[in-house]
PDB file of N, CA and C in Angstrom:
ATOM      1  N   UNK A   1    -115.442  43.883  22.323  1.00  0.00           N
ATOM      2  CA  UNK A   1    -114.361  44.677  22.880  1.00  0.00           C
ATOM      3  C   UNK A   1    -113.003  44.210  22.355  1.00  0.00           C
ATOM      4  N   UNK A   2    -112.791  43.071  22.082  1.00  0.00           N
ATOM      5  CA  UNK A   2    -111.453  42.180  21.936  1.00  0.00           C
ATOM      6  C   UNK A   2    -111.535  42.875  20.278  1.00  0.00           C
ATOM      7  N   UNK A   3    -112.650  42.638  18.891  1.00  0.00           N
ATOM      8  CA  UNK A   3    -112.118  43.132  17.984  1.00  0.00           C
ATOM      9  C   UNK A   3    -111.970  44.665  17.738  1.00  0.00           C
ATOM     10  N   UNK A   4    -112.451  45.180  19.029  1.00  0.00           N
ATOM     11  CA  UNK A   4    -111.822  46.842  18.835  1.00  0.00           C
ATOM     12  C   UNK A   4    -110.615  47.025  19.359  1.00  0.00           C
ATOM     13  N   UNK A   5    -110.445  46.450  20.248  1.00  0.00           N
ATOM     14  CA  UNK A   5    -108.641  46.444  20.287  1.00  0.00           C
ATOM     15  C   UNK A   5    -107.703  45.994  19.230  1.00  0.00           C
ATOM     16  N   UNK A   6    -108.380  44.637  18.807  1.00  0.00           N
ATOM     17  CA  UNK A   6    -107.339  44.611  18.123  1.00  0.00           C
ATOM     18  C   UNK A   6    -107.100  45.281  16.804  1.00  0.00           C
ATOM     19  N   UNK A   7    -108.636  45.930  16.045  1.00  0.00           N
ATOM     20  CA  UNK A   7    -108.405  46.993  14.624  1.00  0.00           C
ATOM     21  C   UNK A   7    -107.422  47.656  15.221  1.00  0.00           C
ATOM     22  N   UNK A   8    -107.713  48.679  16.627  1.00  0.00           N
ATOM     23  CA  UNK A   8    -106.581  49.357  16.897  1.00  0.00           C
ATOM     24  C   UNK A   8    -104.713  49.079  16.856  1.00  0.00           C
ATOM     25  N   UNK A   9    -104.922  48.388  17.292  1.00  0.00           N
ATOM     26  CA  UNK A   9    -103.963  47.445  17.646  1.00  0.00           C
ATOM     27  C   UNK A   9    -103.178  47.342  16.051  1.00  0.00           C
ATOM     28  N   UNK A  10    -104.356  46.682  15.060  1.00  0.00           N
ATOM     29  CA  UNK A  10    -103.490  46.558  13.755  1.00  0.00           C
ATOM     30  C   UNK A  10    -103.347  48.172  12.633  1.00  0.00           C
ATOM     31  N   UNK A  11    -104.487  48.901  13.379  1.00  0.00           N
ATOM     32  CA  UNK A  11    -104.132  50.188  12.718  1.00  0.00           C
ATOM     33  C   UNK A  11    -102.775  50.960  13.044  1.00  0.00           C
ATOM     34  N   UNK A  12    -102.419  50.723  14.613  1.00  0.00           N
ATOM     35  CA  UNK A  12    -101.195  51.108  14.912  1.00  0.00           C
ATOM     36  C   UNK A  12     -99.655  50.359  14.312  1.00  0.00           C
ATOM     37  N   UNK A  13    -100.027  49.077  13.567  1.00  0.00           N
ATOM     38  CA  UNK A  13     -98.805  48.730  13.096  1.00  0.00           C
ATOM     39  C   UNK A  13     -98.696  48.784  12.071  1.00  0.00           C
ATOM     40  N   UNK A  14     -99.799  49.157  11.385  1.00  0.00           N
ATOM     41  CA  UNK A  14     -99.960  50.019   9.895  1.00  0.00           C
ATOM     42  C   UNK A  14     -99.819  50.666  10.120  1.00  0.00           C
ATOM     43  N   UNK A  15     -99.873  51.687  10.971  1.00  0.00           N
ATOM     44  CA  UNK A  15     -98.903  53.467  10.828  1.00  0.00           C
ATOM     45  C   UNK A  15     -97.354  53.046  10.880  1.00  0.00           C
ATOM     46  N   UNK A  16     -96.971  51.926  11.833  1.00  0.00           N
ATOM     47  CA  UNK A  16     -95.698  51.779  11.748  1.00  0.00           C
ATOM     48  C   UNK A  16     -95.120  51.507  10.924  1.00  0.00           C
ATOM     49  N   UNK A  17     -95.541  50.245   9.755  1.00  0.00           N
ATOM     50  CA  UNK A  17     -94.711  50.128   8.556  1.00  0.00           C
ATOM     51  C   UNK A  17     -95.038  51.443   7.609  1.00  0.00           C
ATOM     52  N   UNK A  18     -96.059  51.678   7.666  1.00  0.00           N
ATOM     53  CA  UNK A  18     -96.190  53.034   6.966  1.00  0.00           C
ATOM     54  C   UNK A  18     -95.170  53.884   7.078  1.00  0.00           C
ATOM     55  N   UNK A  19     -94.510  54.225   8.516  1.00  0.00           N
ATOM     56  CA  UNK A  19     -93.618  55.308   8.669  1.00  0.00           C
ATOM     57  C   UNK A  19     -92.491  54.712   8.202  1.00  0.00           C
ATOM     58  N   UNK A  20     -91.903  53.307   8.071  1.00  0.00           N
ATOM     59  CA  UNK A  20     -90.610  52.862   7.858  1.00  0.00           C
ATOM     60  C   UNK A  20     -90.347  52.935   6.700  1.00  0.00           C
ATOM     61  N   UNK A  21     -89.161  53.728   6.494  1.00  0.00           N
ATOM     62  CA  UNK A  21     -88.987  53.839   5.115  1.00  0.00           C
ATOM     63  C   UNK A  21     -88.558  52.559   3.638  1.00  0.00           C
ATOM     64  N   UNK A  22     -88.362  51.456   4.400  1.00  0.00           N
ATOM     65  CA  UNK A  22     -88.551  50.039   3.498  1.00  0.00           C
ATOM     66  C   UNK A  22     -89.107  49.122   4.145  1.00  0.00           C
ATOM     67  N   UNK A  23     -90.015  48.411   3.030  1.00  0.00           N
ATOM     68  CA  UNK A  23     -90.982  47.511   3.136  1.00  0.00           C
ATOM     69  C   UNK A  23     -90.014  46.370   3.922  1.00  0.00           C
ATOM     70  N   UNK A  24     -90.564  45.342   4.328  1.00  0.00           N
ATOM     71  CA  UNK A  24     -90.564  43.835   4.555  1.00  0.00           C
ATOM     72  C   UNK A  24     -89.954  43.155   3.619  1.00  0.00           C
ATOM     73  N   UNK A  25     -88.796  42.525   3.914  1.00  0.00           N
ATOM     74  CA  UNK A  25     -88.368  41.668   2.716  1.00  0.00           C
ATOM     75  C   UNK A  25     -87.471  42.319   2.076  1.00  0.00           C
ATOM     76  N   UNK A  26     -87.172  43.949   2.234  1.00  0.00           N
ATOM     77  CA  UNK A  26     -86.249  44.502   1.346  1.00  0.00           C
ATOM     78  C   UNK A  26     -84.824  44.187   1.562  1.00  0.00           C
ATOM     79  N   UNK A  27     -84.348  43.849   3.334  1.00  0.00           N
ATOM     80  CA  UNK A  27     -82.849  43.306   3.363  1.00  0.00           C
ATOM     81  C   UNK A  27     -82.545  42.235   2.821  1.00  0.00           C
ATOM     82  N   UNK A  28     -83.112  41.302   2.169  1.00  0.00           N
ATOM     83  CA  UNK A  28     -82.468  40.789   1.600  1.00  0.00           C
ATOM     84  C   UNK A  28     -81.806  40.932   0.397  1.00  0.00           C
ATOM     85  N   UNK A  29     -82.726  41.864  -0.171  1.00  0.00           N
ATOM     86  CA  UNK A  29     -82.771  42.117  -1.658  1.00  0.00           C
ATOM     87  C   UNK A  29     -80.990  43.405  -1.507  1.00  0.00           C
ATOM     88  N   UNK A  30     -81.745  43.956  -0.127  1.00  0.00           N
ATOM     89  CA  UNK A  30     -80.204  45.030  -0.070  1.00  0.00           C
ATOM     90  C   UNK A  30     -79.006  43.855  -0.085  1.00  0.00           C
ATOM     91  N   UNK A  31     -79.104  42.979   0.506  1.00  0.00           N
ATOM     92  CA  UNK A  31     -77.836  42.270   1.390  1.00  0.00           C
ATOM     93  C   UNK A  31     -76.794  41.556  -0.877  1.00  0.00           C
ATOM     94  N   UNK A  32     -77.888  41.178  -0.994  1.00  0.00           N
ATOM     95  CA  UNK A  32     -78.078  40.584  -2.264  1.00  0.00           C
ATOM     96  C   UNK A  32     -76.532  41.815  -3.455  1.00  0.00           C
ATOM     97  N   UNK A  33     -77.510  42.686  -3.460  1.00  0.00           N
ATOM     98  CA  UNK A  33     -77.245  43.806  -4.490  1.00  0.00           C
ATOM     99  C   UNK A  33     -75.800  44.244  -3.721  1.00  0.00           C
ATOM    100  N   UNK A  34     -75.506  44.023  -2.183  1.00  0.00           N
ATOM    101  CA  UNK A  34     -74.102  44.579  -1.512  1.00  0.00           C
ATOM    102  C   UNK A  34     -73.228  43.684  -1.907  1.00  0.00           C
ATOM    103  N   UNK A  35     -73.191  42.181  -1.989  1.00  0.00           N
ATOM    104  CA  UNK A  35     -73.043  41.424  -2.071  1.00  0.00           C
ATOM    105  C   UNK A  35     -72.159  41.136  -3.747  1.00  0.00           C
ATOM    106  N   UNK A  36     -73.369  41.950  -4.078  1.00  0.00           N
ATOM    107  CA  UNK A  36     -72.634  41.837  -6.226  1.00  0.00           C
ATOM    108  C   UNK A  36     -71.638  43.193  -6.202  1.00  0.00           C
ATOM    109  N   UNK A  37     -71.930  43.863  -5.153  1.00  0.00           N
ATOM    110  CA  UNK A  37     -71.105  44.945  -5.532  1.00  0.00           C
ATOM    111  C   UNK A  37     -69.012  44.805  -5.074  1.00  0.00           C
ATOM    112  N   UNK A  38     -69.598  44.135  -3.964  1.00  0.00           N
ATOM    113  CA  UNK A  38     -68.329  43.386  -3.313  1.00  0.00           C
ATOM    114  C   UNK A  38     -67.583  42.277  -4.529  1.00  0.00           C
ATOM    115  N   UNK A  39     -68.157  41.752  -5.299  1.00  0.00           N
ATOM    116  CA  UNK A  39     -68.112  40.327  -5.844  1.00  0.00           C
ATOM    117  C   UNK A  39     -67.320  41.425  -7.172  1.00  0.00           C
ATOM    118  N   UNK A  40     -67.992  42.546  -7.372  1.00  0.00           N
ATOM    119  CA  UNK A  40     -67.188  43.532  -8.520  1.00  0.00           C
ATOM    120  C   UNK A  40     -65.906  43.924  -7.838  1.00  0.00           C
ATOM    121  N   UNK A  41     -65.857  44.394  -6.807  1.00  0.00           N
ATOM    122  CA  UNK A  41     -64.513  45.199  -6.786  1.00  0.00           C
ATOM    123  C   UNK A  41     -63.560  43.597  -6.079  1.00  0.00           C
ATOM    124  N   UNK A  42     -63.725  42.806  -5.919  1.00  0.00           N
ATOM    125  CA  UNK A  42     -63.053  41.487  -5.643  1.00  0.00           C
ATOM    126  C   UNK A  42     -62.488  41.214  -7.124  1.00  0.00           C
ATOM    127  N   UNK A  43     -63.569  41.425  -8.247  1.00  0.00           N
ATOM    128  CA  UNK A  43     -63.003  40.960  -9.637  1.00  0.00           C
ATOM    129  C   UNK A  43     -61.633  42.237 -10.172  1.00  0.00           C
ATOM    130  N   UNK A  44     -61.782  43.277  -9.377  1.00  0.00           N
ATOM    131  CA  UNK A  44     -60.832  44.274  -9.863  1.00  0.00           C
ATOM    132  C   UNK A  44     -59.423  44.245  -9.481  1.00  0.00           C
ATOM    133  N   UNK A  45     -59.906  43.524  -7.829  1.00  0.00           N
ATOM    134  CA  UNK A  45     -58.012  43.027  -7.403  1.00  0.00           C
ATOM    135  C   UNK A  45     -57.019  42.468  -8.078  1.00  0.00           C
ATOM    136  N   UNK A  46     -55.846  42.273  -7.626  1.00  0.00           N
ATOM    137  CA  UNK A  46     -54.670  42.045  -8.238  1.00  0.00           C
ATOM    138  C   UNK A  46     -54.441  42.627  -9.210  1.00  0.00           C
ATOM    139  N   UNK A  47     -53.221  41.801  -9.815  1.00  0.00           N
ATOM    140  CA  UNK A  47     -52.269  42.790 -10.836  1.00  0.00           C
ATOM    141  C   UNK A  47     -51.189  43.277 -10.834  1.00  0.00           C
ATOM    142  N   UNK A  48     -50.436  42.929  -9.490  1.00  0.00           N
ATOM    143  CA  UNK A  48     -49.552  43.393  -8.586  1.00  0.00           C
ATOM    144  C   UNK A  48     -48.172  43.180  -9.487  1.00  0.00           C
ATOM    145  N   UNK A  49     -47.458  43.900  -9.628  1.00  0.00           N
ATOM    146  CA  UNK A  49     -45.811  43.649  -9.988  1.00  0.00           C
ATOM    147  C   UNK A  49     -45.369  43.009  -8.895  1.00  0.00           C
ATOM    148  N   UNK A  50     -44.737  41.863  -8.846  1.00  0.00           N
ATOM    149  CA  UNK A  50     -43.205  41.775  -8.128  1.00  0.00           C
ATOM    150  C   UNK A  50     -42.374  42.588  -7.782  1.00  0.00           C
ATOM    151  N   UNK A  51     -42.055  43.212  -8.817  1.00  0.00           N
ATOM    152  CA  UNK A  51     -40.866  44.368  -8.620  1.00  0.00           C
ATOM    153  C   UNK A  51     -41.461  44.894  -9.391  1.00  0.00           C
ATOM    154  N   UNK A  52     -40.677  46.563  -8.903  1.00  0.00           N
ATOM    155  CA  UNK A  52     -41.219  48.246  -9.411  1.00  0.00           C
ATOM    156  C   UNK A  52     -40.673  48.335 -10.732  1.00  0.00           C
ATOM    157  N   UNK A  53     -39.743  47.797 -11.234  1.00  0.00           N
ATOM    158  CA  UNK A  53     -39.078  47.984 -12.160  1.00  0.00           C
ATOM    159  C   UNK A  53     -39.722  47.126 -13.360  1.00  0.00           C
ATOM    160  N   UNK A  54     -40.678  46.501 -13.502  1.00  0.00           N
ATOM    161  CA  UNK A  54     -41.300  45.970 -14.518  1.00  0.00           C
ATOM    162  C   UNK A  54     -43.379  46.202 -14.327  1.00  0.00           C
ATOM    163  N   UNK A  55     -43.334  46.522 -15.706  1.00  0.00           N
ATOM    164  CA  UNK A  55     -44.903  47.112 -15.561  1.00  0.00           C
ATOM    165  C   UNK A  55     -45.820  45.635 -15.911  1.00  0.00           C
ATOM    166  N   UNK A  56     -46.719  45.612 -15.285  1.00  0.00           N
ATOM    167  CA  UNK A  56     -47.542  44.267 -15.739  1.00  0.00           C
ATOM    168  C   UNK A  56     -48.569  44.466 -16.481  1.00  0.00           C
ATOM    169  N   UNK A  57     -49.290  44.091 -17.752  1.00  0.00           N
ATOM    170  CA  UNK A  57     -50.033  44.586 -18.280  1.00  0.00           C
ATOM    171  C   UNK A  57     -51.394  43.857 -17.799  1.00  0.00           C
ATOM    172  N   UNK A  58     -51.203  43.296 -16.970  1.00  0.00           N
ATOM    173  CA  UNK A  58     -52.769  42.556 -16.141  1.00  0.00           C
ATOM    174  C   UNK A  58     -53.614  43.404 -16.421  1.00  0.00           C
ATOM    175  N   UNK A  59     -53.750  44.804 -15.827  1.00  0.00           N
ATOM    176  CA  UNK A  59     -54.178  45.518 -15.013  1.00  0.00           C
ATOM    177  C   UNK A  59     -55.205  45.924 -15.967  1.00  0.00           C
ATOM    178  N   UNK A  60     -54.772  46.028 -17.601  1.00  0.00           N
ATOM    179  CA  UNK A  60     -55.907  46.383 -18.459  1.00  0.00           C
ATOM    180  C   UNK A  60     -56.460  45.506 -19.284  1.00  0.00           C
ATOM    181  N   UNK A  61     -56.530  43.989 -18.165  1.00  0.00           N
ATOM    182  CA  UNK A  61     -57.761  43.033 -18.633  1.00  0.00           C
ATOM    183  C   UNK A  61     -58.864  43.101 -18.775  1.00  0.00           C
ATOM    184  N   UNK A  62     -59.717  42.850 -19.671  1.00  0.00           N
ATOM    185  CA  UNK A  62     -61.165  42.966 -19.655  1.00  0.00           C
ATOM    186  C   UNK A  62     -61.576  42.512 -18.374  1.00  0.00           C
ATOM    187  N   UNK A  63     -61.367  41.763 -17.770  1.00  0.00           N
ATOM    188  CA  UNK A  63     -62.474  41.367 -16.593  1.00  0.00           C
ATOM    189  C   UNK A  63     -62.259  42.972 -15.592  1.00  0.00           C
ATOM    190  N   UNK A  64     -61.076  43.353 -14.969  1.00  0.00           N
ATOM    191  CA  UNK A  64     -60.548  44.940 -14.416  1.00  0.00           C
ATOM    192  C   UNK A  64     -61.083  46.097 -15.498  1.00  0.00           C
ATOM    193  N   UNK A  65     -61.223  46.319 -16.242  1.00  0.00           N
ATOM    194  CA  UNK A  65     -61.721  46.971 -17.586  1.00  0.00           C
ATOM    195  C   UNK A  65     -63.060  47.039 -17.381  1.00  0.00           C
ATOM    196  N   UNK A  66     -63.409  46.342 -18.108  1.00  0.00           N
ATOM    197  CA  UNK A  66     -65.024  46.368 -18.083  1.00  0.00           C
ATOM    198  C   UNK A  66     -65.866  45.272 -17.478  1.00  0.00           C
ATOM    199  N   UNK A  67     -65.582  44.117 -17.405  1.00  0.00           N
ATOM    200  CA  UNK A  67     -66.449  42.973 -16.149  1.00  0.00           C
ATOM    201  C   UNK A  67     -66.511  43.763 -15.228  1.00  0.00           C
ATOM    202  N   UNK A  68     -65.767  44.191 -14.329  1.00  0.00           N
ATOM    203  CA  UNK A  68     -65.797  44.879 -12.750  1.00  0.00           C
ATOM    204  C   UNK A  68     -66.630  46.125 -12.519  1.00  0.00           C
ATOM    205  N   UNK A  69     -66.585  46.912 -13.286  1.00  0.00           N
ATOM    206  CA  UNK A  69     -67.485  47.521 -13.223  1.00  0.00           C
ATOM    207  C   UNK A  69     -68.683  47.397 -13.628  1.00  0.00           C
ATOM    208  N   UNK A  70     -68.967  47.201 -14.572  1.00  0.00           N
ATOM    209  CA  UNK A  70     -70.184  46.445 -15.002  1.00  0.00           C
ATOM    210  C   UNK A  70     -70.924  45.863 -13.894  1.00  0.00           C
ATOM    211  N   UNK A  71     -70.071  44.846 -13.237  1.00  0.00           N
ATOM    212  CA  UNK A  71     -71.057  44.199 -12.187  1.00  0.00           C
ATOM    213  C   UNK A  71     -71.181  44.880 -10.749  1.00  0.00           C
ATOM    214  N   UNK A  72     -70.081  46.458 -10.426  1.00  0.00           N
ATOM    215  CA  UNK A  72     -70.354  46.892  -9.692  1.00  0.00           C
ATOM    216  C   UNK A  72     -71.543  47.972 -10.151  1.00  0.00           C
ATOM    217  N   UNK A  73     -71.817  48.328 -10.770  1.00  0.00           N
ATOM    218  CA  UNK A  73     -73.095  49.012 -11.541  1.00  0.00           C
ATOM    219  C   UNK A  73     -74.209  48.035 -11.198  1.00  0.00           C
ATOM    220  N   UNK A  74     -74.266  47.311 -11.640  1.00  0.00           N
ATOM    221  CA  UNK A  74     -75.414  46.416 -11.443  1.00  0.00           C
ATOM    222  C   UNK A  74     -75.658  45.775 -10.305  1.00  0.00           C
ATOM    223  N   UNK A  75     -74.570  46.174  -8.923  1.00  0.00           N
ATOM    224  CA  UNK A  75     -75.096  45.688  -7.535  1.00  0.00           C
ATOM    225  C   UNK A  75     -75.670  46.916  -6.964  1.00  0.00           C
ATOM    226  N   UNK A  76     -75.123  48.495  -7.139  1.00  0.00           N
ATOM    227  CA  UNK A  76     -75.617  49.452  -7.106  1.00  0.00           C
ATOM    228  C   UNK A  76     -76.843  49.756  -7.575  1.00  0.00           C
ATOM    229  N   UNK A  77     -77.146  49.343  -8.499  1.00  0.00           N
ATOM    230  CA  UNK A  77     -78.578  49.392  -9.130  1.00  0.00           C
ATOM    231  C   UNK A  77     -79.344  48.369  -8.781  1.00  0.00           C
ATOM    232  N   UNK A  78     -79.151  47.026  -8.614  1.00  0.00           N
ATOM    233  CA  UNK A  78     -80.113  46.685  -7.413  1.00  0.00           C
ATOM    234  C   UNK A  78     -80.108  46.469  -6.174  1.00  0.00           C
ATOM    235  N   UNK A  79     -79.433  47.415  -5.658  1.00  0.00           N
ATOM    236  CA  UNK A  79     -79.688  47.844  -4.119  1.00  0.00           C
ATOM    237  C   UNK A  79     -80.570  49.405  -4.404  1.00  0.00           C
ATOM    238  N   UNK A  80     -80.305  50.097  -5.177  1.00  0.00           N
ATOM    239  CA  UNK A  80     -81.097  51.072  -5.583  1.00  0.00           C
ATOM    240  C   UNK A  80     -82.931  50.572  -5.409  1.00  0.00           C
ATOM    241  N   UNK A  81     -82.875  49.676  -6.470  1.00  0.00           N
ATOM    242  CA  UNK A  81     -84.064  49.204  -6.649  1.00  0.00           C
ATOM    243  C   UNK A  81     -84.699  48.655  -5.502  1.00  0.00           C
ATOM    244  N   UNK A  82     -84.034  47.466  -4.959  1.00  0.00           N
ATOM    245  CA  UNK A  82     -84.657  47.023  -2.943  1.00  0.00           C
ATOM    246  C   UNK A  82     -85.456  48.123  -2.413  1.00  0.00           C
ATOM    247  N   UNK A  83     -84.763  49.436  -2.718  1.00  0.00           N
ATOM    248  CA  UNK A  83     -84.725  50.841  -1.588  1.00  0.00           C
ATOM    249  C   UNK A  83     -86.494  51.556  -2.202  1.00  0.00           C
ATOM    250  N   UNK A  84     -86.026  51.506  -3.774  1.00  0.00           N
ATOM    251  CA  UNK A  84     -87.715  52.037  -4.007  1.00  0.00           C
ATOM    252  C   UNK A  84     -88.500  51.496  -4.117  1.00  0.00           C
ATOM    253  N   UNK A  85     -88.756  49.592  -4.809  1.00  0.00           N
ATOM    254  CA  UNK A  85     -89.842  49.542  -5.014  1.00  0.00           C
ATOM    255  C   UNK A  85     -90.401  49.096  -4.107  1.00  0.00           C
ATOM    256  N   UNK A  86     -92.014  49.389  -4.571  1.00  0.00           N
ATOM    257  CA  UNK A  86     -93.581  48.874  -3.477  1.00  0.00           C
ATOM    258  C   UNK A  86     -93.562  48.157  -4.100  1.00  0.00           C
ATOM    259  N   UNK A  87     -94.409  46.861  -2.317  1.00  0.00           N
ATOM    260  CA  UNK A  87     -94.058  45.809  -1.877  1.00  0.00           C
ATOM    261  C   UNK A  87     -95.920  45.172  -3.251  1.00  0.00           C
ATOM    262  N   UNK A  88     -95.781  44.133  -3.603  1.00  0.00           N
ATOM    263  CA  UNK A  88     -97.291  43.643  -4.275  1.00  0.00           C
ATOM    264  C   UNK A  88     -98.593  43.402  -2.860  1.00  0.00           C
ATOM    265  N   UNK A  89     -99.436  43.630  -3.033  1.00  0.00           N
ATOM    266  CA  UNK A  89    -100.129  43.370  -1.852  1.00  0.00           C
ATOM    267  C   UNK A  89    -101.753  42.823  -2.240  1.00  0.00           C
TER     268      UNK A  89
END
């Protein structure tokens, strides 16, 4: 009686992860990929003039240019990835 409850028991929490739309283990991988995306637009700050009357050419540094995005692409894309792939089993 005890192992027919419990198949039940584990068939019902296999329907449950079944219904959840990400596996086990995927927040981290999200927290991870939010994390690089933040770490990009942190690299895009500053640049600021002092005064209005003089232009600063910071602003079209390679790291604001192309580092920053670059690495905001690539936190987007693996938080993308967390979201689809199946788990190895």
């Amino acid at each position: 009686m005890a192992t027919i409850m419990q198949t039940k028991k584990e068939q019902e929490q296999q329907k449950r992860r079944d219904m959840f739309p990400l596996v086990p283990g995927t927040n981290k991988f999200i927290l991870i990929g939010f994390a690089i995306v933040v770490l990009g637009f942190v690299l895009m700050m500053g640049g600021g003039a002092e005064s209005p009357d003089t232009f600063n050419y910071d602003i079209f540094s390679f790291r604001r240019i192309t580092l920053a995005p670059i690495v905001v692409l690539i936190g987007f894309g693996m938080v993308a990835w967390a979201i689809i792939r199946k788990p190895k089993k």
